[in-house]
N, C-alpha and C. Protein backbone atom coordinates (compact mmCIF):
# COMPACT_ATOMS: atom_id res chain seq x y z
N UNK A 1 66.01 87.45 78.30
CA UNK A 1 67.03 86.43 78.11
C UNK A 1 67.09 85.58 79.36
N UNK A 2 67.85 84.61 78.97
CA UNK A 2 67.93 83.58 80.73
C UNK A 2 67.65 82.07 80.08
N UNK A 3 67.43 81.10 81.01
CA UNK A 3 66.86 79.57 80.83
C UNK A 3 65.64 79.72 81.50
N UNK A 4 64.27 79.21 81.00
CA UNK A 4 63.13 79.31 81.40
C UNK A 4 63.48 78.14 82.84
N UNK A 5 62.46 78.64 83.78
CA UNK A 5 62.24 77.42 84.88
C UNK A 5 61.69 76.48 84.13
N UNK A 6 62.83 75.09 85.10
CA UNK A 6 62.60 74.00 85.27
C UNK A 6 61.48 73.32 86.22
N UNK A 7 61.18 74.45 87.14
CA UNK A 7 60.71 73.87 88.23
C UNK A 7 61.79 72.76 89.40
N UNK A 8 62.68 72.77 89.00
CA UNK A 8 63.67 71.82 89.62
C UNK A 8 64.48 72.47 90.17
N UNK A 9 64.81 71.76 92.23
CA UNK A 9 65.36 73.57 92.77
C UNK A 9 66.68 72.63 91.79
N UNK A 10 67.63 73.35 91.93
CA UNK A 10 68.83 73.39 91.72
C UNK A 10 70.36 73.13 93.29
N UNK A 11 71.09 71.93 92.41
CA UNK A 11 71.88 71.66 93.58
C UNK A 11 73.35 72.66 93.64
N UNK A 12 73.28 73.60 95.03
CA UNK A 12 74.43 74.93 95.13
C UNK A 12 75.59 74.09 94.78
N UNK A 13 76.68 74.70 94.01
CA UNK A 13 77.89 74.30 94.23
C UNK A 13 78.71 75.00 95.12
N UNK A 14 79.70 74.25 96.00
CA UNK A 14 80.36 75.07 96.97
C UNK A 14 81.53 75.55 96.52
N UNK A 15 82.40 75.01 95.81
CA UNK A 15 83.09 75.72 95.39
C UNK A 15 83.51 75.54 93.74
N UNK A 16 83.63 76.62 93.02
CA UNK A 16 83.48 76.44 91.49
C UNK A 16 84.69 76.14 91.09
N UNK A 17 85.60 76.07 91.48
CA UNK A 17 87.38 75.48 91.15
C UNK A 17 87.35 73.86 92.03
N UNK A 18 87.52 73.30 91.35
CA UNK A 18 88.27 71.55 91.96
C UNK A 18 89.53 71.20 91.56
N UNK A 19 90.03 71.81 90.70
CA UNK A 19 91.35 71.57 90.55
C UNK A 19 91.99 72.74 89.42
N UNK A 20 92.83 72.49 89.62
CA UNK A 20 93.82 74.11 88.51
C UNK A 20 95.45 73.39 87.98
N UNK A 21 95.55 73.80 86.99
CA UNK A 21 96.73 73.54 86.37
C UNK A 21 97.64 74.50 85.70
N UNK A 22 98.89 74.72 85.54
CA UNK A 22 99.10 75.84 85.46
C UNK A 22 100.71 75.31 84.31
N UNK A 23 100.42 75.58 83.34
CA UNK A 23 101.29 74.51 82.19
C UNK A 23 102.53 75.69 82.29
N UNK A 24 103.32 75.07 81.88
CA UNK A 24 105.23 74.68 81.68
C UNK A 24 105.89 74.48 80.82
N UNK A 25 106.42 74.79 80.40
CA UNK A 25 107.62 74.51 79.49
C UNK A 25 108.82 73.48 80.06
N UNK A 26 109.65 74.34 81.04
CA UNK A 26 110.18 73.45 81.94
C UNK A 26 109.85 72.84 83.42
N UNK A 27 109.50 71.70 83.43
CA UNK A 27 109.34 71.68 84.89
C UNK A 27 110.04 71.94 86.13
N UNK A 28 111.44 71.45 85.59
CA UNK A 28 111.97 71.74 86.93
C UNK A 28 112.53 73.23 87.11
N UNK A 29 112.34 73.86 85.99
CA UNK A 29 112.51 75.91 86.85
C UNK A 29 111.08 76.01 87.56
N UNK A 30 109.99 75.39 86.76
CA UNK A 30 108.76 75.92 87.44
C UNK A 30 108.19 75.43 88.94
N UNK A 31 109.39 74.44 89.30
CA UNK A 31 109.15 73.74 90.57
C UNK A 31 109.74 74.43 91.19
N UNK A 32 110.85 75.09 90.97
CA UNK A 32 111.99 75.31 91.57
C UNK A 32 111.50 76.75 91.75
N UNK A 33 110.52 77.86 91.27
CA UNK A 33 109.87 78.95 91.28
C UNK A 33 108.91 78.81 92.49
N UNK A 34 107.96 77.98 91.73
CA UNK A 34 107.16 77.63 92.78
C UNK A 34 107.06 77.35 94.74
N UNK A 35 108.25 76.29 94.61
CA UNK A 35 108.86 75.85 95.87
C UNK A 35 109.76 76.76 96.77
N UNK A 36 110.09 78.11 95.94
CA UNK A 36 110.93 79.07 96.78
C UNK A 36 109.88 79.77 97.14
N UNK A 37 109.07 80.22 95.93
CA UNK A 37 107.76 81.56 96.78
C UNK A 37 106.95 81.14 97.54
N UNK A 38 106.54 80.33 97.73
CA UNK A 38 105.96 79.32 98.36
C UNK A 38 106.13 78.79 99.72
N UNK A 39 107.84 78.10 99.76
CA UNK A 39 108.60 77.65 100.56
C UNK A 39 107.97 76.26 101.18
N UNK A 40 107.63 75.60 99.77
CA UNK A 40 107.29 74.29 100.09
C UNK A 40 107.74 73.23 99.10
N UNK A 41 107.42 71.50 98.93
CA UNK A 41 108.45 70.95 98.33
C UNK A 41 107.37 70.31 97.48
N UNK A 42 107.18 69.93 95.89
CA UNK A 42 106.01 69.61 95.23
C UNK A 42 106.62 68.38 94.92
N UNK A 43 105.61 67.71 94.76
CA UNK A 43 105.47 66.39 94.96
C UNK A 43 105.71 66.08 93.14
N UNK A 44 106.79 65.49 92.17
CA UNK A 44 106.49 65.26 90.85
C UNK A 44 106.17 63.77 90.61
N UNK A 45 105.73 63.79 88.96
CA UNK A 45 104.70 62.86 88.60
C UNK A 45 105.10 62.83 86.87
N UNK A 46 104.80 61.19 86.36
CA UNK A 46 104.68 61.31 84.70
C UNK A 46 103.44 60.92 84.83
N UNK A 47 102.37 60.88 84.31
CA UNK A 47 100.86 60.31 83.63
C UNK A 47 100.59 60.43 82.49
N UNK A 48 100.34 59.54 81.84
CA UNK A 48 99.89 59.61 80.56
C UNK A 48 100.26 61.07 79.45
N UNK A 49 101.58 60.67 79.27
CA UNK A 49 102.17 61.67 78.68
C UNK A 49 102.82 62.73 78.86
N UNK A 50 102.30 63.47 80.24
CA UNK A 50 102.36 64.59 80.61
C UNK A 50 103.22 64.40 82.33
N UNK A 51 104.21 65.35 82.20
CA UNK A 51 105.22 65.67 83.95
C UNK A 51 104.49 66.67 84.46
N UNK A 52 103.97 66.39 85.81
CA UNK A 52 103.13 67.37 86.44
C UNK A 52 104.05 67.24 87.87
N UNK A 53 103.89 68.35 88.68
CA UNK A 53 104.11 68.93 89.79
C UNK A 53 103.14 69.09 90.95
N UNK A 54 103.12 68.36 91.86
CA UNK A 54 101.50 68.83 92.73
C UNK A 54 101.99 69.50 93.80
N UNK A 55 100.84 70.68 93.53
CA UNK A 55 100.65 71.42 94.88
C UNK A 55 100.49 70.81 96.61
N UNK A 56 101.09 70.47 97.53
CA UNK A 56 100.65 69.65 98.77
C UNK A 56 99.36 70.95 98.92
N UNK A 57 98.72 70.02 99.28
CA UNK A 57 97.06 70.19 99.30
C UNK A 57 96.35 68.99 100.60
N UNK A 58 95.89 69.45 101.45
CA UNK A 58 96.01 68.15 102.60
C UNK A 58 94.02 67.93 102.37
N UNK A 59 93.46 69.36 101.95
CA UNK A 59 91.93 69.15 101.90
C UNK A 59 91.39 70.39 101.10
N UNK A 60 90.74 70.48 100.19
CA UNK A 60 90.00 71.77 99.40
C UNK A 60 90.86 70.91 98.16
N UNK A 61 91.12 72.76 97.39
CA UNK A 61 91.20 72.61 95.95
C UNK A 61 92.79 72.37 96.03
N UNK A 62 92.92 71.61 95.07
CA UNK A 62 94.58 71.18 94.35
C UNK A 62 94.70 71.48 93.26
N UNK A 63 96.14 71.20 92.74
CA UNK A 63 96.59 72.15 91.22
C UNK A 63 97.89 71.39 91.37
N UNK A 64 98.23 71.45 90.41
CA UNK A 64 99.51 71.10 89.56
C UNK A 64 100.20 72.07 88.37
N UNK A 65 101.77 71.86 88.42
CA UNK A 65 102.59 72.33 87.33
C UNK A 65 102.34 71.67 86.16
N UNK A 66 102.01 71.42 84.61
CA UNK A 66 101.86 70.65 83.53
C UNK A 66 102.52 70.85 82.83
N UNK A 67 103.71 69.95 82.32
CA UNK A 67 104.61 70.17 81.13
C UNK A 67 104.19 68.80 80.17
N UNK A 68 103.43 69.53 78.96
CA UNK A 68 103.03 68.17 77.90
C UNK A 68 102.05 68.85 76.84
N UNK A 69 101.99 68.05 75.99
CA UNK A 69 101.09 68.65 74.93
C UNK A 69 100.01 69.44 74.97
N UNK A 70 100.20 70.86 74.60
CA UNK A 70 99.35 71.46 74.77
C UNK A 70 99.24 72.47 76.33
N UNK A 71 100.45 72.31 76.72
CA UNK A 71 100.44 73.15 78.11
C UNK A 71 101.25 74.05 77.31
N UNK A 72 100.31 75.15 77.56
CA UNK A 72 101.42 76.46 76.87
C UNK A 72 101.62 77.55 77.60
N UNK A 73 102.50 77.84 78.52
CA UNK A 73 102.35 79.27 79.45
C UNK A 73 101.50 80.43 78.68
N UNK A 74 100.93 81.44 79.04
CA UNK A 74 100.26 82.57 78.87
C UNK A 74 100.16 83.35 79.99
N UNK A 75 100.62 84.90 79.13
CA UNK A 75 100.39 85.77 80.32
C UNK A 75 98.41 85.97 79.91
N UNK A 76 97.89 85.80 78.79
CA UNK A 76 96.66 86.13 78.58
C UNK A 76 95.34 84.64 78.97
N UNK A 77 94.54 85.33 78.87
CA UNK A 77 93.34 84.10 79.11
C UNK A 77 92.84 84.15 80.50
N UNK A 78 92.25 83.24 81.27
CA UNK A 78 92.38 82.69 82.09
C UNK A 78 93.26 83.08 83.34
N UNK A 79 92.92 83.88 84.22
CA UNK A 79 93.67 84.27 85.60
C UNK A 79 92.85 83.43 86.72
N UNK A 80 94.20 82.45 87.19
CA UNK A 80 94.23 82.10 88.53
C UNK A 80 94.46 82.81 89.65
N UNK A 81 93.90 82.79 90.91
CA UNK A 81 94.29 83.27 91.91
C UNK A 81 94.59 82.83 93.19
N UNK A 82 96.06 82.44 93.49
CA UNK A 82 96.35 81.98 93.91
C UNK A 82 96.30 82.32 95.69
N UNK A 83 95.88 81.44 96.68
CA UNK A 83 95.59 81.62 98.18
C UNK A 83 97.56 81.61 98.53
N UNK A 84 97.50 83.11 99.15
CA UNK A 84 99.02 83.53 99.71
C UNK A 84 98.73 83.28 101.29
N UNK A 85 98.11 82.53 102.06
CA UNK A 85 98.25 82.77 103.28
C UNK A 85 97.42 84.20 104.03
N UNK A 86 97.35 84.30 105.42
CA UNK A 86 97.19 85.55 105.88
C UNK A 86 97.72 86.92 105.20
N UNK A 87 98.49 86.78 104.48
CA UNK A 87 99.49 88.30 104.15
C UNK A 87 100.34 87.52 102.75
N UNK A 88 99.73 88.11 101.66
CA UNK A 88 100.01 87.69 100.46
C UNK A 88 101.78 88.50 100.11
N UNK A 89 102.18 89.33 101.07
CA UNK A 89 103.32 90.24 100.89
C UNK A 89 104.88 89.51 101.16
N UNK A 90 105.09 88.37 101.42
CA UNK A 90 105.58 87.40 101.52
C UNK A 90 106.30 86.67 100.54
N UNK A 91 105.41 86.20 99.99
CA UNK A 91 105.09 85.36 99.11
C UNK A 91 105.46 86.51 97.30
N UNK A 92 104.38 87.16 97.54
CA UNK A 92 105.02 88.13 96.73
C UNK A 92 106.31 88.73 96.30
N UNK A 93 106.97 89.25 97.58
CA UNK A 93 108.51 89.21 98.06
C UNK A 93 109.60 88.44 97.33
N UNK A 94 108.95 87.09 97.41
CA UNK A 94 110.19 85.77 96.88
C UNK A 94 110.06 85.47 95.10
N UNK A 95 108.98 86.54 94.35
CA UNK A 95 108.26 85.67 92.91
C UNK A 95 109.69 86.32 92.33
N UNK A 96 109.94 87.63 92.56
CA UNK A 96 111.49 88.08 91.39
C UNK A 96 112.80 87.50 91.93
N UNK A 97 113.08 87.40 93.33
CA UNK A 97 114.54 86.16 93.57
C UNK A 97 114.07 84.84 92.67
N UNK A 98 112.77 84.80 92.74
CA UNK A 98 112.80 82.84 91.92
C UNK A 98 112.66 83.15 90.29
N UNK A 99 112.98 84.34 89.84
CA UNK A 99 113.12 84.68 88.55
C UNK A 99 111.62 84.82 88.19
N UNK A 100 110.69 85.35 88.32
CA UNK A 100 109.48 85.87 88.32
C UNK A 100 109.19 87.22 88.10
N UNK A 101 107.97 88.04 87.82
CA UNK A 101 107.82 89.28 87.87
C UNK A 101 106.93 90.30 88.28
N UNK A 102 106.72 90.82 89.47
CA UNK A 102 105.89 91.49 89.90
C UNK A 102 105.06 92.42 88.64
N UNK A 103 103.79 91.96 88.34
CA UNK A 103 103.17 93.38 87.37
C UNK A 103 102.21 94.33 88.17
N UNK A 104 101.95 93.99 89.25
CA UNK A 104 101.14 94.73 90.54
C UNK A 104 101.02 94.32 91.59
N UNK A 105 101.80 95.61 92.18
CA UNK A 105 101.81 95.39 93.56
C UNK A 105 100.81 94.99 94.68
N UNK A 106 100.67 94.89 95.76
CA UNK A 106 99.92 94.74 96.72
C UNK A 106 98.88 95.62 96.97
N UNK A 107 97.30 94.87 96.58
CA UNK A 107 96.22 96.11 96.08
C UNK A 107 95.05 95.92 96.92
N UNK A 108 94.45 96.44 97.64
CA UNK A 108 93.69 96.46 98.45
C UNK A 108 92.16 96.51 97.61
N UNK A 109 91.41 95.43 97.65
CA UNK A 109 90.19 95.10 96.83
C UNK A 109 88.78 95.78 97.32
N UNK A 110 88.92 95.48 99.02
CA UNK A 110 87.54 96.18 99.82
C UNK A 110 88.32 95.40 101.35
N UNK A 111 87.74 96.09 102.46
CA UNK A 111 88.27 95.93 103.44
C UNK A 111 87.60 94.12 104.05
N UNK A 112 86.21 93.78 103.18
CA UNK A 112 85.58 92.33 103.37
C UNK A 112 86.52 91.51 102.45
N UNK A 113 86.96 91.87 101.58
CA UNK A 113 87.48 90.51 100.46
C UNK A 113 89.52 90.80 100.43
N UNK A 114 89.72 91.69 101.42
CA UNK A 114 91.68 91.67 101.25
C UNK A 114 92.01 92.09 100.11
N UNK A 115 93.20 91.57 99.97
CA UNK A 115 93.96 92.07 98.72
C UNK A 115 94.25 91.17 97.59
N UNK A 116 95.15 91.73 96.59
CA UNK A 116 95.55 90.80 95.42
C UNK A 116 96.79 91.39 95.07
N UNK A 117 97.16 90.37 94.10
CA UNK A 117 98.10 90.91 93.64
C UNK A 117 98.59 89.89 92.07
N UNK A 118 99.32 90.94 91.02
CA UNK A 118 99.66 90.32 89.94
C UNK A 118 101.13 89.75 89.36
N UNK A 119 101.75 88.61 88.95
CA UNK A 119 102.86 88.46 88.72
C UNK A 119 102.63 87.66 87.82
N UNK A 120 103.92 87.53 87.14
CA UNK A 120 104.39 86.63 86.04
C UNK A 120 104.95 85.62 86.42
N UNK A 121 105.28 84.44 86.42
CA UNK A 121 106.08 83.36 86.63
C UNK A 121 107.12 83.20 86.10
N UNK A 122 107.80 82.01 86.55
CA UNK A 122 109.39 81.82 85.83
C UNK A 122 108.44 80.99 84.38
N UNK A 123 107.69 80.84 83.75
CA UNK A 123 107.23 80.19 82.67
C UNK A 123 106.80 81.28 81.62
N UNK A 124 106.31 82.14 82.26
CA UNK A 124 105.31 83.03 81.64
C UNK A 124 103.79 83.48 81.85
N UNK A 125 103.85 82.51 82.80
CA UNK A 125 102.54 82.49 83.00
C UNK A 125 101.56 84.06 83.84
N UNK A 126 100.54 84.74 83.68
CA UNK A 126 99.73 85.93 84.36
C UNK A 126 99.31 85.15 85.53
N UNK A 127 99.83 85.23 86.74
CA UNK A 127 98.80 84.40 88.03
C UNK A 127 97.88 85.64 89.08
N UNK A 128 97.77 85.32 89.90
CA UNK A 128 97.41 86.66 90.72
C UNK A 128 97.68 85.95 92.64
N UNK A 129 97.64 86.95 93.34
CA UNK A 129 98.20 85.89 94.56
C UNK A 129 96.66 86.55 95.62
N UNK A 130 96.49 86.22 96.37
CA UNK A 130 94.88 86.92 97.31
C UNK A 130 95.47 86.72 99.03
N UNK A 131 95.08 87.54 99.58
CA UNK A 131 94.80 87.20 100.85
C UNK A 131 93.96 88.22 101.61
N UNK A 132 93.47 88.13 102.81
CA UNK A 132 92.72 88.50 103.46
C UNK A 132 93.27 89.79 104.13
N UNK A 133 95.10 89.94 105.04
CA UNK A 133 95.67 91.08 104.92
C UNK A 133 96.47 91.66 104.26
């Protein structure tokens, strides 16, 4: 099985995420979730139909809150993993005060790749949080 060679090298991608979205029901609990665990202030937006929320993002990958057709929270599908800083335990800390839900705690992956961790959002949404300690 496989794709036969092209003979053509192939150009690396550096990173396989360019942007992430993470849909809503309501926006402003999911800002208001967001911006406490976090402890930052998101920038909102209408576009073509849809109220989005942006992540401040100064260089790399960005993401947004999406409330609009077809944004449907899920705890299933698709797991994001979200960058918690040096020490994802923090951050973690603040997801059940902002009405959120811890489903796993702080898990140690391999001593090269840190930890993770699993929660629910104030939407519904399955996210996961990462950091290095």
């Amino acid at each position: 099985m496989g794709f036969p060679s092209t003979g053509k090298k192939r150009e690396k991608i550096r990173h396989y995420v360019s942007w992430f979205e993470i849909p809503a029901l309501n926006l402003y609990r999911a800002v208001a979730f967001y911006n406490y665990i976090y402890k930052i202030k998101m920038e909102t937006m209408e576009t073509h139909g849809y109220s989005m929320a942006l992540f401040p993002a100064d260089n790399g990958i960005g993401g947004a809150i999406v409330v609009g057709e077809g944004s449907i929270p899920s705890a299933t599908g698709t797991l994001v993993y979200l960058n918690a800083g040096k020490d994802l335990a923090p951050v973690l800390g603040r997801v059940e005060e902002a009405g959120g839900r811890v489903i796993l705690g702080k898990t140690l992956i391999s001593e090269d790749d840190g930890y993770f961790a699993l929660f629910i959002d104030s939407e519904g949404n399955k996210l996961a949080l990462h950091s290095l300690k």
